[in-house]
PDB file of N, CA and C in Angstrom:
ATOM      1  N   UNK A   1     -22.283   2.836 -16.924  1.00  0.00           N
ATOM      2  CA  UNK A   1     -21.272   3.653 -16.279  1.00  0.00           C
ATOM      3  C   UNK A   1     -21.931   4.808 -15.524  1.00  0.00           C
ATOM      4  N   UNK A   2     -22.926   5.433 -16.518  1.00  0.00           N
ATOM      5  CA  UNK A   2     -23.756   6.908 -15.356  1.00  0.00           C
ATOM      6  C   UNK A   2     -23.982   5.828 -14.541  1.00  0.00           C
ATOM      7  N   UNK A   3     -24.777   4.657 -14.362  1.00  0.00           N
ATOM      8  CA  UNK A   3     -25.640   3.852 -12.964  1.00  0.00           C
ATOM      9  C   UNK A   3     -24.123   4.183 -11.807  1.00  0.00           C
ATOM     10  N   UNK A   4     -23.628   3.978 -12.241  1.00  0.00           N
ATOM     11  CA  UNK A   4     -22.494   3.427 -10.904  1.00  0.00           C
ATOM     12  C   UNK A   4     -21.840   5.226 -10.846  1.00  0.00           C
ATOM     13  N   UNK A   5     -21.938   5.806 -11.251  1.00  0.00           N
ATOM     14  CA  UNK A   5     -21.385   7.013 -10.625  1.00  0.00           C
ATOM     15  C   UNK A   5     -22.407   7.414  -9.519  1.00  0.00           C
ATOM     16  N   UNK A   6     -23.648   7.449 -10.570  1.00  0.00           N
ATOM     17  CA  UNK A   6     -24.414   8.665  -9.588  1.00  0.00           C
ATOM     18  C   UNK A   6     -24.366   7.613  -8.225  1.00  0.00           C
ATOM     19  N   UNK A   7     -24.547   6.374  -8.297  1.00  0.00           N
ATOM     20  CA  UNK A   7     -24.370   5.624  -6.663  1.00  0.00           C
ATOM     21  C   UNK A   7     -23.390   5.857  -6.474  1.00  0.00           C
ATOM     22  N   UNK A   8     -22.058   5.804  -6.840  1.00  0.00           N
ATOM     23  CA  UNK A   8     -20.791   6.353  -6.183  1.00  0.00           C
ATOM     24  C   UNK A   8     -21.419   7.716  -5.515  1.00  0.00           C
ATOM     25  N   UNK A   9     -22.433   8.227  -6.189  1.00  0.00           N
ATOM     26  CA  UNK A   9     -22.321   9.948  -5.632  1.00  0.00           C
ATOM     27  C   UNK A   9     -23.239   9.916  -4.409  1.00  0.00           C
ATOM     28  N   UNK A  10     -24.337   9.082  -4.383  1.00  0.00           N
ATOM     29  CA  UNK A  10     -25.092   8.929  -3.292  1.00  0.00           C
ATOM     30  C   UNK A  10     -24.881   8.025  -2.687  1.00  0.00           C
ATOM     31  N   UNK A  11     -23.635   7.171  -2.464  1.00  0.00           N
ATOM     32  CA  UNK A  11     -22.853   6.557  -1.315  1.00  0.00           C
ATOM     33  C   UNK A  11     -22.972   7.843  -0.240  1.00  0.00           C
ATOM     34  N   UNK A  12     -23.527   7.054   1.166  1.00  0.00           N
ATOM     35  CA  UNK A  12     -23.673   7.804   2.124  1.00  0.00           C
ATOM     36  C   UNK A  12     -21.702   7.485   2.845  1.00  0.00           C
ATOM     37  N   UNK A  13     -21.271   6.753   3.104  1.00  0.00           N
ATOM     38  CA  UNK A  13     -19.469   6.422   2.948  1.00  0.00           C
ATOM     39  C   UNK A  13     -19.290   6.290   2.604  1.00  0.00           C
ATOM     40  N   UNK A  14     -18.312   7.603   1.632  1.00  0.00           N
ATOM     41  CA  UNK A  14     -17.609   7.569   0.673  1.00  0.00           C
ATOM     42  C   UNK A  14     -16.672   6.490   0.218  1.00  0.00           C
ATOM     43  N   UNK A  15     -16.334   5.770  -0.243  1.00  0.00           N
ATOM     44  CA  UNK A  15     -15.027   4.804  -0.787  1.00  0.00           C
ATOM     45  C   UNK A  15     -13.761   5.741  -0.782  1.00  0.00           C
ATOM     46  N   UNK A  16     -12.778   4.701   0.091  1.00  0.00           N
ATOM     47  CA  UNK A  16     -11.482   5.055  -0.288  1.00  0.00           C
ATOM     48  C   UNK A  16     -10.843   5.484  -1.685  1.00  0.00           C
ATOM     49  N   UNK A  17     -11.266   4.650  -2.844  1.00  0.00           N
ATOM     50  CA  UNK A  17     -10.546   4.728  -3.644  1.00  0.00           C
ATOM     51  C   UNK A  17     -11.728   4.709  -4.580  1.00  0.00           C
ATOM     52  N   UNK A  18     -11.707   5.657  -5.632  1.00  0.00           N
ATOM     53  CA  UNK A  18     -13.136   5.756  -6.967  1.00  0.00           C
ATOM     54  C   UNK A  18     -12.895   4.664  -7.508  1.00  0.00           C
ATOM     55  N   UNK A  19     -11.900   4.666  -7.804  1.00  0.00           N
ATOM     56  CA  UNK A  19     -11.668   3.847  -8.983  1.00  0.00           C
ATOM     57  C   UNK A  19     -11.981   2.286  -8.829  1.00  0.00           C
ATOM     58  N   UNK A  20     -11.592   2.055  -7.286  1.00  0.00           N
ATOM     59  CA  UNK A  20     -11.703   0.577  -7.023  1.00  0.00           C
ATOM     60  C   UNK A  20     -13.154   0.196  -6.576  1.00  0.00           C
ATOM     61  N   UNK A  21     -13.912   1.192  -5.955  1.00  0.00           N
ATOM     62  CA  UNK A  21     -15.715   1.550  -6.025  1.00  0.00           C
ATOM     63  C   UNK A  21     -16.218   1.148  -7.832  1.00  0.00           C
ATOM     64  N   UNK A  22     -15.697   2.295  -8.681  1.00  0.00           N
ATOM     65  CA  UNK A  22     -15.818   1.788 -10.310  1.00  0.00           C
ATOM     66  C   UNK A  22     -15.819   0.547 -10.581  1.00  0.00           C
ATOM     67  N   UNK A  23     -14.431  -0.437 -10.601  1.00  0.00           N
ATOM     68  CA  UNK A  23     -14.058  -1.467 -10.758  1.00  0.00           C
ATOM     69  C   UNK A  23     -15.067  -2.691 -10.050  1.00  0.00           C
ATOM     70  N   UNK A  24     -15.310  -2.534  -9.057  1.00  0.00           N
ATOM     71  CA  UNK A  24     -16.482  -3.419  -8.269  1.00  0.00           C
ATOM     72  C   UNK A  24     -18.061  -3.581  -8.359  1.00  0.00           C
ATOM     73  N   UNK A  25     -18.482  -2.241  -9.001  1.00  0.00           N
ATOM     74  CA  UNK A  25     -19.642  -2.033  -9.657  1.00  0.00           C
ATOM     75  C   UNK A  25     -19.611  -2.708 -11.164  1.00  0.00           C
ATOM     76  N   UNK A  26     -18.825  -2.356 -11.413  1.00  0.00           N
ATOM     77  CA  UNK A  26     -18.694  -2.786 -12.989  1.00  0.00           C
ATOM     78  C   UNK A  26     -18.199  -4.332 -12.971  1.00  0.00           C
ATOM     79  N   UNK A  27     -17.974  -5.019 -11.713  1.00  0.00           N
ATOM     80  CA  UNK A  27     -17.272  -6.432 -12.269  1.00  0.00           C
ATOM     81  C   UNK A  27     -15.731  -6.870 -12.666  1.00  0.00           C
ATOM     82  N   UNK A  28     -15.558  -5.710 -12.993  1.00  0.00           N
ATOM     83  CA  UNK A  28     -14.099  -6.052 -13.475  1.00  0.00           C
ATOM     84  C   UNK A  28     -13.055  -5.595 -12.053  1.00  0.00           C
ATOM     85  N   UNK A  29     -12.667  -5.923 -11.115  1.00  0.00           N
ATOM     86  CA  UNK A  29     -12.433  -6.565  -9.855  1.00  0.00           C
ATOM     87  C   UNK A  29     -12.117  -7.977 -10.057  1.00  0.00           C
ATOM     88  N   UNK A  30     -10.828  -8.270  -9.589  1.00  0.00           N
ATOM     89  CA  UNK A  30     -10.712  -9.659  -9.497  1.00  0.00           C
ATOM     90  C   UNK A  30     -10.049  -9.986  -7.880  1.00  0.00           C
ATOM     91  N   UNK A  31     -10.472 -11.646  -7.874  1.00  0.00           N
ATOM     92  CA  UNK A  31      -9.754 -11.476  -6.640  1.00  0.00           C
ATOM     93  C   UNK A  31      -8.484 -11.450  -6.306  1.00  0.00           C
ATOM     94  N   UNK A  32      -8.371 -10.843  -4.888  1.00  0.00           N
ATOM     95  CA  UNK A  32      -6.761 -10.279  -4.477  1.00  0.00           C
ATOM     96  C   UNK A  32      -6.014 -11.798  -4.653  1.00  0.00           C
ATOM     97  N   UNK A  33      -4.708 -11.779  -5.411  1.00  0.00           N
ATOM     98  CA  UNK A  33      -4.026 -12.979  -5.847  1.00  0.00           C
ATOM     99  C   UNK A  33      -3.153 -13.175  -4.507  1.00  0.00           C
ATOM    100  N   UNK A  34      -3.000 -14.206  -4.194  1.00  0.00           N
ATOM    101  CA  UNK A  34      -2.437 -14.169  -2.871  1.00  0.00           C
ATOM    102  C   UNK A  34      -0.533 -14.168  -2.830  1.00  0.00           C
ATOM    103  N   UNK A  35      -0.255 -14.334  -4.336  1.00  0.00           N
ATOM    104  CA  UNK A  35       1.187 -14.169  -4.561  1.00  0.00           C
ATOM    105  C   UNK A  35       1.385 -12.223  -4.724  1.00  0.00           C
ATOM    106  N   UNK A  36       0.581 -12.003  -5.081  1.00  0.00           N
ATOM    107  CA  UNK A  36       0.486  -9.738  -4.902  1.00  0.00           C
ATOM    108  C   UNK A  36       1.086 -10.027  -2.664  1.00  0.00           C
ATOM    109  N   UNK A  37      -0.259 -10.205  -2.364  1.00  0.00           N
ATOM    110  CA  UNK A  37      -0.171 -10.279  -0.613  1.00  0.00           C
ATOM    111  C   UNK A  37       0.861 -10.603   0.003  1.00  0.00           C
ATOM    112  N   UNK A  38       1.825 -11.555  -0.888  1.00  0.00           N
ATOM    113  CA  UNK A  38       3.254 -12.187  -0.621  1.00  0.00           C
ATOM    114  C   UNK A  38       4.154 -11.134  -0.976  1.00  0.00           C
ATOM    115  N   UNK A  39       4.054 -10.726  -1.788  1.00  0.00           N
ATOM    116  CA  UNK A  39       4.941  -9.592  -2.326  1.00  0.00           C
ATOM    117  C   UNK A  39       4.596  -8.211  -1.252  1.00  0.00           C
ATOM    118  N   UNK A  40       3.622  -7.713  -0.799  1.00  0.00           N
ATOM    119  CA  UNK A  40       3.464  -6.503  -0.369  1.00  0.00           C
ATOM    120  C   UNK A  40       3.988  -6.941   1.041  1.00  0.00           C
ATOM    121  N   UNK A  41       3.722  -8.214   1.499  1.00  0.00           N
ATOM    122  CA  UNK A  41       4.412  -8.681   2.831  1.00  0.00           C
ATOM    123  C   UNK A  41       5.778  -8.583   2.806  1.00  0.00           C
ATOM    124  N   UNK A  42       6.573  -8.918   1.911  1.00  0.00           N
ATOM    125  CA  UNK A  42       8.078  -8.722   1.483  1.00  0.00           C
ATOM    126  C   UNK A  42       8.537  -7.342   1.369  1.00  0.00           C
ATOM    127  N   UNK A  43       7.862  -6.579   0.842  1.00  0.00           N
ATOM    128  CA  UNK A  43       7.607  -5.195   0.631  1.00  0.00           C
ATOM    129  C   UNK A  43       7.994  -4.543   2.288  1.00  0.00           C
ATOM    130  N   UNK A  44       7.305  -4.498   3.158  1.00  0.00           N
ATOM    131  CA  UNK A  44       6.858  -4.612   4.525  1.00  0.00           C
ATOM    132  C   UNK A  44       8.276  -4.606   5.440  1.00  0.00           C
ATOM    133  N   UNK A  45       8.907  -6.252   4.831  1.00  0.00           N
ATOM    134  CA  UNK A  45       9.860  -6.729   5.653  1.00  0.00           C
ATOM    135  C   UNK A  45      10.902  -6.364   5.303  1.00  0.00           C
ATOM    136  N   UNK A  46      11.206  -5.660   3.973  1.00  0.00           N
ATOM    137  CA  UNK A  46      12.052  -4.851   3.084  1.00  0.00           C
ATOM    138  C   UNK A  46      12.672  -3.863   4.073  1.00  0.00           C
ATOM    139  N   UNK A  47      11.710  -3.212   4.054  1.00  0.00           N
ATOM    140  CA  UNK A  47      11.870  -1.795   4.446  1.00  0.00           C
ATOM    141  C   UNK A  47      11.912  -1.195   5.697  1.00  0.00           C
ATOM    142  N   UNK A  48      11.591  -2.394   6.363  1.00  0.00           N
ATOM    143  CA  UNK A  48      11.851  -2.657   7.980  1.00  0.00           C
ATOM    144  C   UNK A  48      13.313  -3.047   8.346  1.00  0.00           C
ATOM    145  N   UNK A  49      13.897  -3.844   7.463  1.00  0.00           N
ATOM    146  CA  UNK A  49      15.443  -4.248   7.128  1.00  0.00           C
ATOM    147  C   UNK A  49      16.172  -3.067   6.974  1.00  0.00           C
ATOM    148  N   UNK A  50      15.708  -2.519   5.796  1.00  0.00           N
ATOM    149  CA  UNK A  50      16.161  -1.234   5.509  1.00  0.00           C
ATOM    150  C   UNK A  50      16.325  -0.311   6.663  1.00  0.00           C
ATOM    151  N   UNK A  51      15.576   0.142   6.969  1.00  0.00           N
ATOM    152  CA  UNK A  51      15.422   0.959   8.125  1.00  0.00           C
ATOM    153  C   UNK A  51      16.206   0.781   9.450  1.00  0.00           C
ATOM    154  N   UNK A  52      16.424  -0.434   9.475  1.00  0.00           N
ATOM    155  CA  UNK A  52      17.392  -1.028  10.857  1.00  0.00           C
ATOM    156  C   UNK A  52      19.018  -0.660  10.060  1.00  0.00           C
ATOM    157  N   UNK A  53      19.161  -1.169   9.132  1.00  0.00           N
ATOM    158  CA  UNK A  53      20.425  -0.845   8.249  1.00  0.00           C
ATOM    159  C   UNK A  53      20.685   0.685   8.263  1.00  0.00           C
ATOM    160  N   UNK A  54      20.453   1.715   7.913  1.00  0.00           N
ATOM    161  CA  UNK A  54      19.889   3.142   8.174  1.00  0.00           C
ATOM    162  C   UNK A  54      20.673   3.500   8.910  1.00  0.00           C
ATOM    163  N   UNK A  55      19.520   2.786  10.126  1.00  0.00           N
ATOM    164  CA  UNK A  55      19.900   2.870  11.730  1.00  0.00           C
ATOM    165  C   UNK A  55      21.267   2.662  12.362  1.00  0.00           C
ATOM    166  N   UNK A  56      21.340   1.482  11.920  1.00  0.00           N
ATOM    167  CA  UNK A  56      22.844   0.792  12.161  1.00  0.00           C
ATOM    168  C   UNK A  56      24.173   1.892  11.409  1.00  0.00           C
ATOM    169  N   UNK A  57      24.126   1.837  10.461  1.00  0.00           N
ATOM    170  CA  UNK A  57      24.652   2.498   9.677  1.00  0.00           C
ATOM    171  C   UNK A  57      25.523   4.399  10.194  1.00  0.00           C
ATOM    172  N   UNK A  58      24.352   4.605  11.054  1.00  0.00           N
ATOM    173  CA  UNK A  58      24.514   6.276  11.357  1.00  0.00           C
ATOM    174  C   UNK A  58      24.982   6.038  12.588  1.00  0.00           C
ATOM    175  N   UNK A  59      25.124   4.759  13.154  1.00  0.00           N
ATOM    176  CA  UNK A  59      25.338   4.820  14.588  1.00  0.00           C
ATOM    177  C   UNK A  59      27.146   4.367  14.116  1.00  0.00           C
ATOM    178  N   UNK A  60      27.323   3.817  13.210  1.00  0.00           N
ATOM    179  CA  UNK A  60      28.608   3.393  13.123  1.00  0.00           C
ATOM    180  C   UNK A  60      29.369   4.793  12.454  1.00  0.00           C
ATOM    181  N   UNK A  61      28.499   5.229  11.601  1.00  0.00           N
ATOM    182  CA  UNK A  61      29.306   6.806  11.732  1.00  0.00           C
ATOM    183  C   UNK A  61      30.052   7.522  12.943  1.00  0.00           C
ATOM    184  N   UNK A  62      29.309   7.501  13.675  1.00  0.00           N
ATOM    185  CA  UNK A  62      28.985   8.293  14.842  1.00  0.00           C
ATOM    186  C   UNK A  62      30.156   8.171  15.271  1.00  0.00           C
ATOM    187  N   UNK A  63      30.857   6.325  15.657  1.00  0.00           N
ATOM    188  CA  UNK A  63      31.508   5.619  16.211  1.00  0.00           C
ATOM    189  C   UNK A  63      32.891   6.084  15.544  1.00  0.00           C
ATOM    190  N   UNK A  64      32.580   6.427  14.175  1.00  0.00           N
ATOM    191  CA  UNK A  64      34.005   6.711  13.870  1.00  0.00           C
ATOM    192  C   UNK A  64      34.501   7.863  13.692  1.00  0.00           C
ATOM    193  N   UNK A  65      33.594   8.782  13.912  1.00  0.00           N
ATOM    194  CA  UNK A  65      33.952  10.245  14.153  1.00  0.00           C
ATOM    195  C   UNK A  65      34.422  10.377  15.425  1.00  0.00           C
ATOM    196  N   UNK A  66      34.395   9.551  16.571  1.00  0.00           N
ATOM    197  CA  UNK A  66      34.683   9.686  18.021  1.00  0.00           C
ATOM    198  C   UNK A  66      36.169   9.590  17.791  1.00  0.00           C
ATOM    199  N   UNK A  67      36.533   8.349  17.459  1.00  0.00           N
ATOM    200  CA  UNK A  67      37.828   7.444  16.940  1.00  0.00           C
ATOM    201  C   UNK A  67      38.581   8.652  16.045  1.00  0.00           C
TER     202      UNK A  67
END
């Protein structure tokens, strides 16, 4: 565990994330499951839905405050 810090510390580019630098030194890293990648893609398309709904939503307000 000291081996992989002090190289975490004399990484000349820093890592995004320590922990996932930790995890990759040490092995315990697995690979990215491609049903996670499916889900964060859904995730993605979620909230893009969402966001149009939102959208939609405040414009139909709008519509009925005129009315």
């Amino acid at each position: 565990l000291f081996a992989v810090l002090v190289a975490l510390y004399e990484e000349p580019e820093k890592p995004d994330s320590a922990l996932d630098f930790l995890k990759h030194h040490l092995g315990a890293s697995a690979p990215e499951n491609p049903e996670l990648e499916a889900l964060r893609l859904e995730v993605a398309e979620m909230k893009e839905k969402y966001d149009a709904v939102l959208d939609e939503n405040k414009k139909l307000k709008n519509k009925v405050k005129v009315y």
